[in-house]
Protein backbone atom coordinates (compact mmCIF):
# COMPACT_ATOMS: atom_id res chain seq x y z
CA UNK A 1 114.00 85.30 97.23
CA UNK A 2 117.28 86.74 96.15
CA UNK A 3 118.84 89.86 97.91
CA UNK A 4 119.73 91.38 94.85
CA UNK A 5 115.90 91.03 93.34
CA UNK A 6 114.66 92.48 96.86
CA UNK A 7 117.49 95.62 96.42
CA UNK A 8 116.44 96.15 92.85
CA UNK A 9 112.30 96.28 93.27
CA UNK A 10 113.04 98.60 96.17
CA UNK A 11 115.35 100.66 94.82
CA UNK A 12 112.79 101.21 91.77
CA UNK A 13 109.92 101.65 93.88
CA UNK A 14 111.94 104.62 95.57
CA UNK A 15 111.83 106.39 91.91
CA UNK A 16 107.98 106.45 91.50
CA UNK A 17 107.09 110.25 92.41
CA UNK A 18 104.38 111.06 94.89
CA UNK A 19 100.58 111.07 93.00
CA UNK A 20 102.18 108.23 90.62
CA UNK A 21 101.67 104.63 90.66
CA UNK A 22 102.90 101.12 89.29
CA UNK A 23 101.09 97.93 88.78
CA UNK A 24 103.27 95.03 89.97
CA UNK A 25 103.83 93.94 86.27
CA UNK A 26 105.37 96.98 85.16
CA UNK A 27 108.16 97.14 87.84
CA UNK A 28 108.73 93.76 86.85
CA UNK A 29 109.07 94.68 82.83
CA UNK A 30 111.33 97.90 84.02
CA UNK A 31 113.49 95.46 85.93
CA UNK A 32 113.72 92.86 82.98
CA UNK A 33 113.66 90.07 85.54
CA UNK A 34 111.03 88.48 87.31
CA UNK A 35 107.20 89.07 87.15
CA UNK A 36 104.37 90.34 89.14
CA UNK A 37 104.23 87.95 91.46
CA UNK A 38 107.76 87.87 92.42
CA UNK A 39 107.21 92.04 93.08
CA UNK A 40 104.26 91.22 94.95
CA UNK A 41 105.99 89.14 97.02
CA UNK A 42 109.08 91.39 97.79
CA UNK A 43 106.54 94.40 98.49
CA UNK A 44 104.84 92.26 101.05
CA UNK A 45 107.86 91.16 102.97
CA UNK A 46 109.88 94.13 102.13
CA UNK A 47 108.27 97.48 101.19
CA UNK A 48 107.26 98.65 104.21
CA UNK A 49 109.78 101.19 104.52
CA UNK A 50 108.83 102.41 100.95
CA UNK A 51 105.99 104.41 99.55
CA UNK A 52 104.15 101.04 98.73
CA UNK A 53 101.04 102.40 98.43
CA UNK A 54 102.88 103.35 94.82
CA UNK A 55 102.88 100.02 93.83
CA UNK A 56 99.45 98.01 93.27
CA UNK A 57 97.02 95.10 91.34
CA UNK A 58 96.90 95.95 87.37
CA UNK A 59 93.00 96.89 88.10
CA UNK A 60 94.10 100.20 90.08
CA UNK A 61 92.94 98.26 93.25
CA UNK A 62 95.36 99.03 96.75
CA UNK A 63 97.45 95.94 98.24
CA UNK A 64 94.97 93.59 99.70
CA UNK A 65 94.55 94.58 103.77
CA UNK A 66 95.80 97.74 103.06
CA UNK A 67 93.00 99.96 101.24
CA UNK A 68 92.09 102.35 104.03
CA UNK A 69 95.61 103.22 104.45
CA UNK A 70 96.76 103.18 101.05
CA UNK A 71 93.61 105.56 100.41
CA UNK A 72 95.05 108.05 102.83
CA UNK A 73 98.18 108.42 101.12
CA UNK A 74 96.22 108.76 97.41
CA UNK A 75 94.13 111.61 99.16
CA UNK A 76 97.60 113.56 100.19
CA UNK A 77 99.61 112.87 97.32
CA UNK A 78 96.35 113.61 95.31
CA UNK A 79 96.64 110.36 93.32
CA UNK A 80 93.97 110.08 90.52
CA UNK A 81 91.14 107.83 91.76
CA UNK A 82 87.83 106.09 90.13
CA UNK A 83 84.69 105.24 92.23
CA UNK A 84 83.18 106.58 95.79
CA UNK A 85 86.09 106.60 97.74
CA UNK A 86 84.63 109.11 99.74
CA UNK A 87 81.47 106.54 100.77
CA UNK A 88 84.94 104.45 102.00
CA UNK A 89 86.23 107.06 104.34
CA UNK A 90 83.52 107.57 105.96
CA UNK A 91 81.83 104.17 106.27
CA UNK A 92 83.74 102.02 104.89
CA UNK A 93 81.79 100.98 102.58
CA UNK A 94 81.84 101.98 99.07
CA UNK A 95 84.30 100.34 96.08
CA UNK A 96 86.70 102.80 94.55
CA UNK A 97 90.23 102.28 92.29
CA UNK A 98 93.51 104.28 91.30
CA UNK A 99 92.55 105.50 87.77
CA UNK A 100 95.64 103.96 86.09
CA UNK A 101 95.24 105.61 82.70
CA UNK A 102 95.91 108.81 84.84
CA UNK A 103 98.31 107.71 87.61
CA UNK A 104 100.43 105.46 85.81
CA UNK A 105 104.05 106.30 86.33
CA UNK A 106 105.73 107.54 82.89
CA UNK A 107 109.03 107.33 83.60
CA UNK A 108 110.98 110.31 81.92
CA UNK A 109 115.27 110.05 80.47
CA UNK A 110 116.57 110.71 83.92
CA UNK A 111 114.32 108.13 85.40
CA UNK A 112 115.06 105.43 82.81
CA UNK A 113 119.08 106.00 83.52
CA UNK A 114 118.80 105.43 86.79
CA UNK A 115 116.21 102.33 86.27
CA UNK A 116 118.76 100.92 83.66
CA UNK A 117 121.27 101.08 86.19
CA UNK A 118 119.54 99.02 88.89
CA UNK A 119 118.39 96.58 85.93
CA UNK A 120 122.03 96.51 84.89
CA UNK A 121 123.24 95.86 88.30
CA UNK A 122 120.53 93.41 89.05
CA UNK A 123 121.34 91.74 85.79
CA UNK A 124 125.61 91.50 86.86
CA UNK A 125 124.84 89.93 90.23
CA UNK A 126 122.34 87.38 89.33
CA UNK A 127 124.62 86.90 86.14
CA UNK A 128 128.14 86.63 88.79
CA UNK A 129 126.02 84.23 90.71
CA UNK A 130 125.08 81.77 87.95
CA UNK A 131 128.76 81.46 86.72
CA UNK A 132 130.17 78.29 86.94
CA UNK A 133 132.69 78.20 89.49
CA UNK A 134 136.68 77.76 87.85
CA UNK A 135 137.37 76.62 90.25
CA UNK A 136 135.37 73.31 90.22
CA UNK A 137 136.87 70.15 88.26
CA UNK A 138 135.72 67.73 86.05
């Protein structure tokens, strides 16, 4: 995977407020490149220096592997949450979600300039890289 997709889904990760969350879909859409997939990937080679417990399935459910921990942080940041996740701290047993509808990240105009501006960077480097070289002859 590129660099400059890995800098970019970081970078935009880094914006989402504590008590707010993303699905991997709508990072992708902010971005204008890639999909959710691709920002799965990145956040499970690359996020772990990030709140990416912020990031998660379009169901509200934490990264796979991750749930007890990723509950943790929901509790402190007092992220919005659906089921008995209070059966799951305690037994570990017990199914429980992020209630998206609540906890969904609505990015506000000072966000959006500064997501434009890692899309627009994004967009020049991947754009710099796919030029033909002029240098190259025919």
């Amino acid at each position: 995977m590129r660099t400059e997709y890995v800098e970019a889904v970081l970078a935009l990760v880094e914006l989402v407020p504590p008590g707010a969350v993303v699905a991997y879909g709508d990072v992708a859409e902010l971005l204008g490149s890639g999909g959710a997939r691709q920002v799965g990937s990145v956040m499970s080679h690359h996020g772990s220096g990030i709140p990416w417990w912020r990031v998660l399935r379009a169901t509200g459910e934490a990264p796979q592997g991750l749930e007890a921990e990723a509950l943790q942080f929901y509790i402190q940041e007092g992220t919005p949450l659906l089921g008995r996740h209070q059966d799951f701290l305690h037994t570990g047993e017990g199914r429980w979600r992020v209630d998206l509808m609540a906890a969904r990240w609505a990015p506000e105009d000072g966000d959006f300039d500064l997501i434009d501006a890692i899309a627009e960077r994004l967009e020049r480097r991947l754009h710099k890289m796919s030029a033909p070289n002029d240098e190259m002859t025919v």
